[in-house]
N, C-alpha and C. Protein backbone atom coordinates (compact mmCIF):
# COMPACT_ATOMS: atom_id res chain seq x y z
N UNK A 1 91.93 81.54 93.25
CA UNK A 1 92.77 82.70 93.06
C UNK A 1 94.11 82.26 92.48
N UNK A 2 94.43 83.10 91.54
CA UNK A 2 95.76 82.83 91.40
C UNK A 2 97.03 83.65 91.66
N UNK A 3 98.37 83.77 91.75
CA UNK A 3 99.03 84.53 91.72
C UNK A 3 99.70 84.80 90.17
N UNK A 4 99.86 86.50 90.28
CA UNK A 4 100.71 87.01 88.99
C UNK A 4 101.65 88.26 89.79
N UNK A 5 102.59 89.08 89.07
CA UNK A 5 103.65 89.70 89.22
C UNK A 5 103.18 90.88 88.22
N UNK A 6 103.96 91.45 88.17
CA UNK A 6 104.38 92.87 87.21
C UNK A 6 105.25 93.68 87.96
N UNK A 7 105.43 94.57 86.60
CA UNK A 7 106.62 95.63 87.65
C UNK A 7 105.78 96.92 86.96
N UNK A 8 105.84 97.87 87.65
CA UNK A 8 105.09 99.11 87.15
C UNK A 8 105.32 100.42 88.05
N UNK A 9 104.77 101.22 88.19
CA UNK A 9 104.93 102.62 88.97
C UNK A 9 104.27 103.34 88.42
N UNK A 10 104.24 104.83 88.83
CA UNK A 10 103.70 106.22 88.48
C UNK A 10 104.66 106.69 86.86
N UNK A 11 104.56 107.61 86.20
CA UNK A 11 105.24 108.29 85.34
C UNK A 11 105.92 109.47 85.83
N UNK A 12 107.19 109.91 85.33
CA UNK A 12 107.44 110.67 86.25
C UNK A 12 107.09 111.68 86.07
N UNK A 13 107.56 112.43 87.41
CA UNK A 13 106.37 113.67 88.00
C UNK A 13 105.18 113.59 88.27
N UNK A 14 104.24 112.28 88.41
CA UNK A 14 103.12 111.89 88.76
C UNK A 14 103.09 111.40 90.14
N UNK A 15 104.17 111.14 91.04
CA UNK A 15 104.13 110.32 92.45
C UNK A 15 103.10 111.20 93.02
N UNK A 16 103.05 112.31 93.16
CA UNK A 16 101.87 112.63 93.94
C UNK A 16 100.32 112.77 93.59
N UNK A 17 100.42 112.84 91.92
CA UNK A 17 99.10 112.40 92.06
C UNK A 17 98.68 111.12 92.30
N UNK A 18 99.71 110.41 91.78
CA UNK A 18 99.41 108.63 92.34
C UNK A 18 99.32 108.37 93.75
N UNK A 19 100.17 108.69 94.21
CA UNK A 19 99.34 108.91 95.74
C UNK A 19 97.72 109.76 96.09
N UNK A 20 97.91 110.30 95.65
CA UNK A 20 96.68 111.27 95.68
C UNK A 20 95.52 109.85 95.56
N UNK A 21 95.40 109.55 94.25
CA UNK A 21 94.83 108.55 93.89
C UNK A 21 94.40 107.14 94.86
N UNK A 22 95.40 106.86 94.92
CA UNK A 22 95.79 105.58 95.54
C UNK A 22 94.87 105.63 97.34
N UNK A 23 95.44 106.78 97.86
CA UNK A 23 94.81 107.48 99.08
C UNK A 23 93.23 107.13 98.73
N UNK A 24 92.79 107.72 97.70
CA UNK A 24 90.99 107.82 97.69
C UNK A 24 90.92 106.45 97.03
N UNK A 25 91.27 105.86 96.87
CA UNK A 25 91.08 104.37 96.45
C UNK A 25 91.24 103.45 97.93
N UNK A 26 91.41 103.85 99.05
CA UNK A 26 91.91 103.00 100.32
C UNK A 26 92.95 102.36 100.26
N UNK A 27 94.00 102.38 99.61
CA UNK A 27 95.40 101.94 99.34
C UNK A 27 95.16 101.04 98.21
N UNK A 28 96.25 100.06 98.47
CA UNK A 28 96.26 98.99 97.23
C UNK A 28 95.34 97.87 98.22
N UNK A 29 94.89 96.96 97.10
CA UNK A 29 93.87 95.88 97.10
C UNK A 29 94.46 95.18 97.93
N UNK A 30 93.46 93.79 98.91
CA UNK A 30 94.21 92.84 99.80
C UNK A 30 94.79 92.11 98.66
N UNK A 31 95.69 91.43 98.95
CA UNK A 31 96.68 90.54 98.22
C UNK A 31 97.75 91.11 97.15
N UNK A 32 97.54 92.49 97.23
CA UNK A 32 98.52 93.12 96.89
C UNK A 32 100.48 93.03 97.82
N UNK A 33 101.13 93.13 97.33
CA UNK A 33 102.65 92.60 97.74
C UNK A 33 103.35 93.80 96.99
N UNK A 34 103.53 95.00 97.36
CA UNK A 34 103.88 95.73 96.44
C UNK A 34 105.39 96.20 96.88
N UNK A 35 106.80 95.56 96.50
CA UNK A 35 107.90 95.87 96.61
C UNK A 35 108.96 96.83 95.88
N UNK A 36 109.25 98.17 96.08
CA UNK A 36 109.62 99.19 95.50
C UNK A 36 111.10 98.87 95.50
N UNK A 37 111.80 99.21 93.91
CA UNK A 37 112.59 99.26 93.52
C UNK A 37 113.52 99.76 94.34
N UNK A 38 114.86 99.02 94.48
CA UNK A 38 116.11 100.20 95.69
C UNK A 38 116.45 101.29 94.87
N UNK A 39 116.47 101.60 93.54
CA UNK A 39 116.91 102.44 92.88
C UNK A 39 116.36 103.53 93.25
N UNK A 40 114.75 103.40 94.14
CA UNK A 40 113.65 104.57 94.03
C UNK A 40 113.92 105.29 92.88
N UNK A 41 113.61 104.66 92.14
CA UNK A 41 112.85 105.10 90.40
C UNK A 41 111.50 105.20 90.22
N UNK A 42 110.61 104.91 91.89
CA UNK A 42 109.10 104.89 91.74
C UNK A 42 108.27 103.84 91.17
N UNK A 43 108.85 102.83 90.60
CA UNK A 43 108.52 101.34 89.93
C UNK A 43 108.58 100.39 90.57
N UNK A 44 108.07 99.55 91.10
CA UNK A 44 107.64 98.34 91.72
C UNK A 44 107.37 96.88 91.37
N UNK A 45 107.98 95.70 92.25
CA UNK A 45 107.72 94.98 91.21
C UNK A 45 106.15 94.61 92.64
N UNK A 46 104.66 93.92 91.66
CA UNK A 46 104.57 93.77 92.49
C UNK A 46 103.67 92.52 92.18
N UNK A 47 103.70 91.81 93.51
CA UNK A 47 103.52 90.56 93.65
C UNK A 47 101.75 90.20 94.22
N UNK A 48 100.68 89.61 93.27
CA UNK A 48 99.15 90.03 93.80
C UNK A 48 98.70 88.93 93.69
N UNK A 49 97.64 88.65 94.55
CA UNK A 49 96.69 87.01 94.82
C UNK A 49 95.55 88.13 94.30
N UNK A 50 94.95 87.21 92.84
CA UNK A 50 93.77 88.33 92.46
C UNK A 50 92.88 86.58 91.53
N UNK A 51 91.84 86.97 91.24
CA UNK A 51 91.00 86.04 90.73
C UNK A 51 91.47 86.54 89.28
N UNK A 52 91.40 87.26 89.06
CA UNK A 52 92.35 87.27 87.37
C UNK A 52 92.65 88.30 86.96
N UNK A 53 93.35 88.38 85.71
CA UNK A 53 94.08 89.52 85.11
C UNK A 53 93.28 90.73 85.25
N UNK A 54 92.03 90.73 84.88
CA UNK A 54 90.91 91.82 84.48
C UNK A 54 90.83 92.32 86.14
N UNK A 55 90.67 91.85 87.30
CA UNK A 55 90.67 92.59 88.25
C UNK A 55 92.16 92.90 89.17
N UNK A 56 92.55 92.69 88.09
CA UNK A 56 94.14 93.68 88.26
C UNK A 56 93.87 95.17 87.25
N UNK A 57 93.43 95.20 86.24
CA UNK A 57 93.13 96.13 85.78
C UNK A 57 92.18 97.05 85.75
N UNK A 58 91.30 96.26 86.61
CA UNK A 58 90.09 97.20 87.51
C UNK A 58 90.97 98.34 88.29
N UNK A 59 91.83 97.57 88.80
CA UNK A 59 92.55 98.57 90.03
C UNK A 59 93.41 99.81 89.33
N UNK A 60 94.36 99.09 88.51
CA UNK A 60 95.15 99.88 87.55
C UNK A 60 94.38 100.92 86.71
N UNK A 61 92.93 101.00 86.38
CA UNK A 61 92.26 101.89 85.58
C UNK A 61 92.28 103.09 86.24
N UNK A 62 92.22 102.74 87.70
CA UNK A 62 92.47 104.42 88.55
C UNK A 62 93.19 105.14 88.10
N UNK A 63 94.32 104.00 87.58
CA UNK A 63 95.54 105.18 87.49
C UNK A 63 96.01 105.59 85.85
N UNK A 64 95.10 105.72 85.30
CA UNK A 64 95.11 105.52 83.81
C UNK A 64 95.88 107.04 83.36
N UNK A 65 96.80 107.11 82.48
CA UNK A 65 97.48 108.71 82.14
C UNK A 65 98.36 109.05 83.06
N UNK A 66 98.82 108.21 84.04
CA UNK A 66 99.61 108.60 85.09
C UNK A 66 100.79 107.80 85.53
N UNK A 67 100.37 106.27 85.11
CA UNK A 67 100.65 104.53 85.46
C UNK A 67 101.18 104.04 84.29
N UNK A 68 102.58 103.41 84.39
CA UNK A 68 102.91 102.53 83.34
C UNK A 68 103.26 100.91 83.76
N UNK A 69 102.97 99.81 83.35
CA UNK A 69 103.70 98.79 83.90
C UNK A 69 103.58 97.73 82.55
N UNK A 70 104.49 96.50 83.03
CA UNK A 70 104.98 95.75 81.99
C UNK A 70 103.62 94.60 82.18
N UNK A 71 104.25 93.75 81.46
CA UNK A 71 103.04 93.15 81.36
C UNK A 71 102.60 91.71 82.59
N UNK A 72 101.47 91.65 82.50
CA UNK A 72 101.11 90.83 83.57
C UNK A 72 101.29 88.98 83.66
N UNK A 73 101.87 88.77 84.39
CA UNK A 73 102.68 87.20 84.22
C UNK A 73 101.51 86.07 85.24
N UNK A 74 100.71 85.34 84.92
CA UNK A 74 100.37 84.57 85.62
C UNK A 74 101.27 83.41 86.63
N UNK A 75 101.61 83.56 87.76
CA UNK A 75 102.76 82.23 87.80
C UNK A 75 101.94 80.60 87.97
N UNK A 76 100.32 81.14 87.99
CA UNK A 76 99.44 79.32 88.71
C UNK A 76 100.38 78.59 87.21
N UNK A 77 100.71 77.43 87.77
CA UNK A 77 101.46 76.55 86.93
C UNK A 77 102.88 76.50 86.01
N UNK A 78 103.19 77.40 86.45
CA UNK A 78 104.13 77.32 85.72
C UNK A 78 105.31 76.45 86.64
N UNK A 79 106.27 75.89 85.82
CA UNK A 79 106.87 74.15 86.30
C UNK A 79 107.94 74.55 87.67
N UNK A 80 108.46 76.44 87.77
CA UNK A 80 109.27 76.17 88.56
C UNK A 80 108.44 76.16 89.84
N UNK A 81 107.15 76.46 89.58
CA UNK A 81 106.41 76.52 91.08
C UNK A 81 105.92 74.95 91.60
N UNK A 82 105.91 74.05 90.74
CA UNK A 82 105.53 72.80 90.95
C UNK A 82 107.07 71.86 91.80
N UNK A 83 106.52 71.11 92.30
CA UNK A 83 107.50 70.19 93.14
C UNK A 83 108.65 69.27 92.19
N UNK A 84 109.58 68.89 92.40
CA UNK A 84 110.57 68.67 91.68
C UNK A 84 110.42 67.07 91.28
N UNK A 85 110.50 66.94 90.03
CA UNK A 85 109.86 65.09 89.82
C UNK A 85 110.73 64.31 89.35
C-alpha cells in the first residue's frame, strides 16, 4: 500500500447530495484520513493508505458531477519521507 493526499470536496450546493451519497456508500473507505478545511469551504485535504491511484478513483466515481479535487500526489518515496543521510 502506499500513501497519497489530495485536497477536494463537494461543488457548491452539492453538500447534501454528497452526503446523501457518501451515506449509501458506508462512509469513506478504511484508510481514508479525511481533514476539512477551517475555512468550511467544504474541501478537504485528504490523507489515504490505498493500493493505488485507480482505487482512489473507484471511490471518487460515486461522486462524479458533484466532486471536484486537485490532483493526486503519491508520497511512497519521495526524499522528505526517507531518513536523513
Amino acid at each position: 500500500m502506499n500513501t497519497y493526499y489530495f485536497v477536494g470536496g463537494p461543488l457548491p450546493g452539492r453538500m447534501d447530495e454528497f452526503r446523501r451519497r457518501l451515506g449509501a456508500a458506508g462512509g469513506a473507505p478504511p484508510g481514508w484520513l479525511v481533514l476539512p478545511h477551517a475555512s468550511g469551504d467544504g474541501r478537504a485535504l485528504h490523507v489515504v493508505r490505498a493500493d493505488s491511484r485507480e482505487a482512489i478513483l473507484r471511490h471518487l466515481a460515486l461522486f462524479e458531477g458533484i466532486y471536484a479535487h486537485d490532483g493526486i500526489v503519491d508520497l511512497c518515496g519521495e526524499r522528505w519521507l526517507s531518513p536523513a543521510t
